[in-house]
Structures are given as structure tokens and as C-alpha cells.
N, C-alpha and C. Protein backbone atom coordinates (compact mmCIF):
# COMPACT_ATOMS: atom_id res chain seq x y z
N UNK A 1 0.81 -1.19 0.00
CA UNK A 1 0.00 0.00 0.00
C UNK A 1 0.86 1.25 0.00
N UNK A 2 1.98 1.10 -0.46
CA UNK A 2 2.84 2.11 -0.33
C UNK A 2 2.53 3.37 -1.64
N UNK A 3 2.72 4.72 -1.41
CA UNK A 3 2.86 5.74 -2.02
C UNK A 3 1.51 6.51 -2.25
N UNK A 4 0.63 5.92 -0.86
CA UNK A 4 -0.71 6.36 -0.63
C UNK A 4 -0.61 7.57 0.64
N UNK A 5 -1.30 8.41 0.40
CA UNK A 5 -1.37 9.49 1.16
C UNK A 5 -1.58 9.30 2.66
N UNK A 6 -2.81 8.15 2.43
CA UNK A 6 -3.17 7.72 3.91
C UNK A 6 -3.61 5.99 3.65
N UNK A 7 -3.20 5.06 4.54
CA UNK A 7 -3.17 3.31 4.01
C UNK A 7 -4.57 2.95 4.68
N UNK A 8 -5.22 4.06 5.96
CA UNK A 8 -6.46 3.65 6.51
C UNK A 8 -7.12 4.63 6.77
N UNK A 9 -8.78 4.28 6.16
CA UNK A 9 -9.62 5.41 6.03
C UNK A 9 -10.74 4.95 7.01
N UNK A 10 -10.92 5.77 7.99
CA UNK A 10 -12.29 6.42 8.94
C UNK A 10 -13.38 6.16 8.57
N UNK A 11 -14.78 5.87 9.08
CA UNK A 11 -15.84 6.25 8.58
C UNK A 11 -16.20 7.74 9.16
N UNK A 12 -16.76 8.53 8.71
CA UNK A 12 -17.13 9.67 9.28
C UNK A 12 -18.48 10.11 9.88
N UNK A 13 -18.46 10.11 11.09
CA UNK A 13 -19.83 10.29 11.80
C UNK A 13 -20.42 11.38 12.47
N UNK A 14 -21.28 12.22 12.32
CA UNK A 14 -21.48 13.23 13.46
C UNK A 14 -19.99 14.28 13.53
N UNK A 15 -19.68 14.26 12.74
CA UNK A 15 -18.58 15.23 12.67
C UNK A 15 -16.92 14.66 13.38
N UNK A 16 -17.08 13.30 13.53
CA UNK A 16 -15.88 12.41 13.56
C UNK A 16 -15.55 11.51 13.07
N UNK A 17 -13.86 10.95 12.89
CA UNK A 17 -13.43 10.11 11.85
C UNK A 17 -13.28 8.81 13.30
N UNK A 18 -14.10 7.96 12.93
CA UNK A 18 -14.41 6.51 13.66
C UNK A 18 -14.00 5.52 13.22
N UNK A 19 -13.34 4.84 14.20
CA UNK A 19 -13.60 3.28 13.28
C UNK A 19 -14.73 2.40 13.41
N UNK A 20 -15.03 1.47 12.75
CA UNK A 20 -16.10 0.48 12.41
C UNK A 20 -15.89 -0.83 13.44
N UNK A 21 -17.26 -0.64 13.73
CA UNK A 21 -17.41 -1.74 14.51
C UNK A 21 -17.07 -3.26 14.18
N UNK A 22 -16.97 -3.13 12.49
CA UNK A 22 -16.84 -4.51 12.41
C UNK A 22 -15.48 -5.24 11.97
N UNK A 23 -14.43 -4.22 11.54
CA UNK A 23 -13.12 -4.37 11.43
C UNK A 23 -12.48 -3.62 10.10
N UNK A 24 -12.06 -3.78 9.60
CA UNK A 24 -11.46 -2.98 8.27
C UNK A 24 -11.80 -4.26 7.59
N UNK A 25 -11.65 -3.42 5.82
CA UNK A 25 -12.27 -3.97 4.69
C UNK A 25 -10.20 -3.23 3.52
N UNK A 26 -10.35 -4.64 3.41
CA UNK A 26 -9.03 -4.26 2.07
C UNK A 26 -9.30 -4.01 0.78
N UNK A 27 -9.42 -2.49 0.21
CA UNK A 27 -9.85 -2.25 -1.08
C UNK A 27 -8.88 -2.36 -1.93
N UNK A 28 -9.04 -3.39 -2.86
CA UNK A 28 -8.01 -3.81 -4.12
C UNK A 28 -8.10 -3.09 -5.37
N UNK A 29 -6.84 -2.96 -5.71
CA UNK A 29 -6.87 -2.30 -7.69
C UNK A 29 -7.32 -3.39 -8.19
N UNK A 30 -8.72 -3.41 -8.73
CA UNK A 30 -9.33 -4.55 -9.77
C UNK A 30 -8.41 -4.92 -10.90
N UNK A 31 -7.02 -3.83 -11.04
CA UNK A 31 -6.16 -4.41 -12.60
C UNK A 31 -5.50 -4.61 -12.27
N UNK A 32 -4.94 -4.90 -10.83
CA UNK A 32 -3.50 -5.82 -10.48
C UNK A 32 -3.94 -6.62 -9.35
N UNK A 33 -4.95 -6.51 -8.60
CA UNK A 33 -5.25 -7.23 -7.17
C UNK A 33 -4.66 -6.56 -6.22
N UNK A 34 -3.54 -5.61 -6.45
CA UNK A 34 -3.02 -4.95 -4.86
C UNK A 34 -3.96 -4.37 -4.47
N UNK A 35 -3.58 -4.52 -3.00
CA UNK A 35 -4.23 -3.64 -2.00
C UNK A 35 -3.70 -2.45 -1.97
N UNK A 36 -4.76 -1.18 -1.76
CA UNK A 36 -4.84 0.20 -2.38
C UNK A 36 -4.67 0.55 -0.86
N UNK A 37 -5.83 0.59 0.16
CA UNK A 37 -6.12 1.20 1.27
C UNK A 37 -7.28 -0.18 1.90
N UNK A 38 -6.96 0.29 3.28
CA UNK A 38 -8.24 -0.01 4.33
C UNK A 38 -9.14 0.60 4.29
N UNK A 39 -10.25 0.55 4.57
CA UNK A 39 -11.46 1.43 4.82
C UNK A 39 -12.30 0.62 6.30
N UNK A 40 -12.68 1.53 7.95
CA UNK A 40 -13.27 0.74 7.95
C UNK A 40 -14.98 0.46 8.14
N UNK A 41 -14.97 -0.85 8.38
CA UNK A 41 -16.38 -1.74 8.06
C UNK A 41 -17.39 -1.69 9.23
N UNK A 42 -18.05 -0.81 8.67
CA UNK A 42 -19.42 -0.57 10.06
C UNK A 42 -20.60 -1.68 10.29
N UNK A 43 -20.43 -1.80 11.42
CA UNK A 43 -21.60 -2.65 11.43
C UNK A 43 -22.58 -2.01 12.22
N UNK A 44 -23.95 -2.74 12.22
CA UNK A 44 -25.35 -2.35 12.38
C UNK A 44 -25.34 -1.10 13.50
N UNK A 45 -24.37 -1.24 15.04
CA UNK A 45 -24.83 -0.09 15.44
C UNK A 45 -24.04 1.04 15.02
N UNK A 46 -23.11 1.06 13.91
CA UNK A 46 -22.39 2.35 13.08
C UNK A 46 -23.62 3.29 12.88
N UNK A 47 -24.06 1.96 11.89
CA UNK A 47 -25.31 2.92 10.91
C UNK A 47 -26.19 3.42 11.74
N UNK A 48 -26.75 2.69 12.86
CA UNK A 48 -28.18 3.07 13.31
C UNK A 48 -27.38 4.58 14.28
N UNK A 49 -26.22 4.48 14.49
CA UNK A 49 -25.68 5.80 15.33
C UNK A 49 -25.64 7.05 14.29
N UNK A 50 -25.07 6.56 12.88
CA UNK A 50 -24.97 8.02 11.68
C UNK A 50 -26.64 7.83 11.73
N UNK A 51 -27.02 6.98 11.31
CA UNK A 51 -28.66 7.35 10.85
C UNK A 51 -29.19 8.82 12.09
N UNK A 52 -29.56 8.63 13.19
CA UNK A 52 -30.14 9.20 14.51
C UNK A 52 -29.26 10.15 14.12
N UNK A 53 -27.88 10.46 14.08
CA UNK A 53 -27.28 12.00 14.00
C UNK A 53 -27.54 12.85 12.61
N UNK A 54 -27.84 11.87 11.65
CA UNK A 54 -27.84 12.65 10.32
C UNK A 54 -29.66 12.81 10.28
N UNK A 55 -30.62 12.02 11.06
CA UNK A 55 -32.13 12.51 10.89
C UNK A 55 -32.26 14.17 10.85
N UNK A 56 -32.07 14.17 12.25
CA UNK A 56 -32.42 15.93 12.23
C UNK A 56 -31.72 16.96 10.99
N UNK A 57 -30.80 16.87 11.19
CA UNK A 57 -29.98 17.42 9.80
C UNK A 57 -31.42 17.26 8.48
N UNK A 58 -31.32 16.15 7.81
CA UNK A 58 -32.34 15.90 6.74
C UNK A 58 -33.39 16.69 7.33
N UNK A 59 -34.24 16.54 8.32
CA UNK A 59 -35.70 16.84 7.86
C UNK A 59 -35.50 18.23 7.93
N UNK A 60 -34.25 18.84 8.44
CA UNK A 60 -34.42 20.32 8.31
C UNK A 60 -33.91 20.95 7.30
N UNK A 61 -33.59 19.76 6.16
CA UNK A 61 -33.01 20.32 4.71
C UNK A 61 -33.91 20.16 3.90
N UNK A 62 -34.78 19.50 4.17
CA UNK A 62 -35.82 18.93 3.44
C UNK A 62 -36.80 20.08 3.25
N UNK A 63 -37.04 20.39 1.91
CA UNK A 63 -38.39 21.59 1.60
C UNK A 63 -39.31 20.85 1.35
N UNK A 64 -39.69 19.88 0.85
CA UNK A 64 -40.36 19.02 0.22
C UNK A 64 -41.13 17.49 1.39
N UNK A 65 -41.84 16.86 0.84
CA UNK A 65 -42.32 15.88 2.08
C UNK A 65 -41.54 15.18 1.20
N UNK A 66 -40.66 13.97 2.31
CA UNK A 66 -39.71 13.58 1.69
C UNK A 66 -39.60 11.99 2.79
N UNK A 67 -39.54 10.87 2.48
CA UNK A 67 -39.30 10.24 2.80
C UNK A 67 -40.00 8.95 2.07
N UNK A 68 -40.37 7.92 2.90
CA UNK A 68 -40.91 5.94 2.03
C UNK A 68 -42.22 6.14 1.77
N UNK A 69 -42.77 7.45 2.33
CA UNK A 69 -44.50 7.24 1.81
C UNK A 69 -44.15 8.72 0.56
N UNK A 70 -43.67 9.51 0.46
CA UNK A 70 -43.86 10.15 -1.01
C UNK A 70 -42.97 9.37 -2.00
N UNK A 71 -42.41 8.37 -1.55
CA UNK A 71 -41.30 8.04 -3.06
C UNK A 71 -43.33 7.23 -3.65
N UNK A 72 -43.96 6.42 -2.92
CA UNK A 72 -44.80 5.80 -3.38
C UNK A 72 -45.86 7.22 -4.23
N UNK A 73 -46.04 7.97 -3.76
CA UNK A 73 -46.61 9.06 -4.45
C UNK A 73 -46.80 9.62 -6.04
């Protein structure tokens, strides 16, 4: 992974760089197989923690009714 700026990448939450609950993930160059960087791998309570911090944000960006009952609309 050499001549990379940074070899392991954060998820970003609520305005911090976290790691993942579920361990790192090795992202490969599909045209040689090397490994590029880490990234890491969130599991279920990652998301349900960004989800709850990023709600309020959305509905107060939101001009529009916006969510699973207007996509059916």
C-alpha cells in the first residue's frame, strides 16, 4: 500500500473520523489485485448511530415531504 497518502480510512460520523465496529475492509486495484487502502467496516450499530445523528440534519433540509410514503406518491 505504499505511495498512498493515507493506508487507513475512517468512517465519518457526526462530525468524527471513527472506526467500524466490524473491522477494516481491504480495497483492491481490480487491474492488479493490490491492496490500495483499508477502509473501515461498520456494522449495524455504526449505521443506526450516523442514521439518529444525520435525521435531524435531513428533515431540516428537506423543503419538500420527503421520505418511504412520497417516493410511493
Amino acid at each position: 500500500m505504499a505511495g498512498l497518502k493515507q493506508d487507513y480510512w475512517q468512517n465519518y460520523v457526526d462530525g468524527n473520523w471513527v472506526d467500524g465496529g466490524a473491522g477494516r475492509l481491504t480495497v483492491e486495484n481490480p487491474g492488479t489485485g493490490e491492496p490500495l487502502a483499508e477502509i473501515a467496516l461498520a456494522d449495524a450499530t455504526d449505521i443506526d448511530r450516523a442514521v439518529k445523528r444525520h435525521s435531524p440534519v435531513m428533515k431540516a433540509a428537506c423543503c419538500y415531504p420527503c421520505g418511504p410514503s412520497s417516493a410511493a406518491e
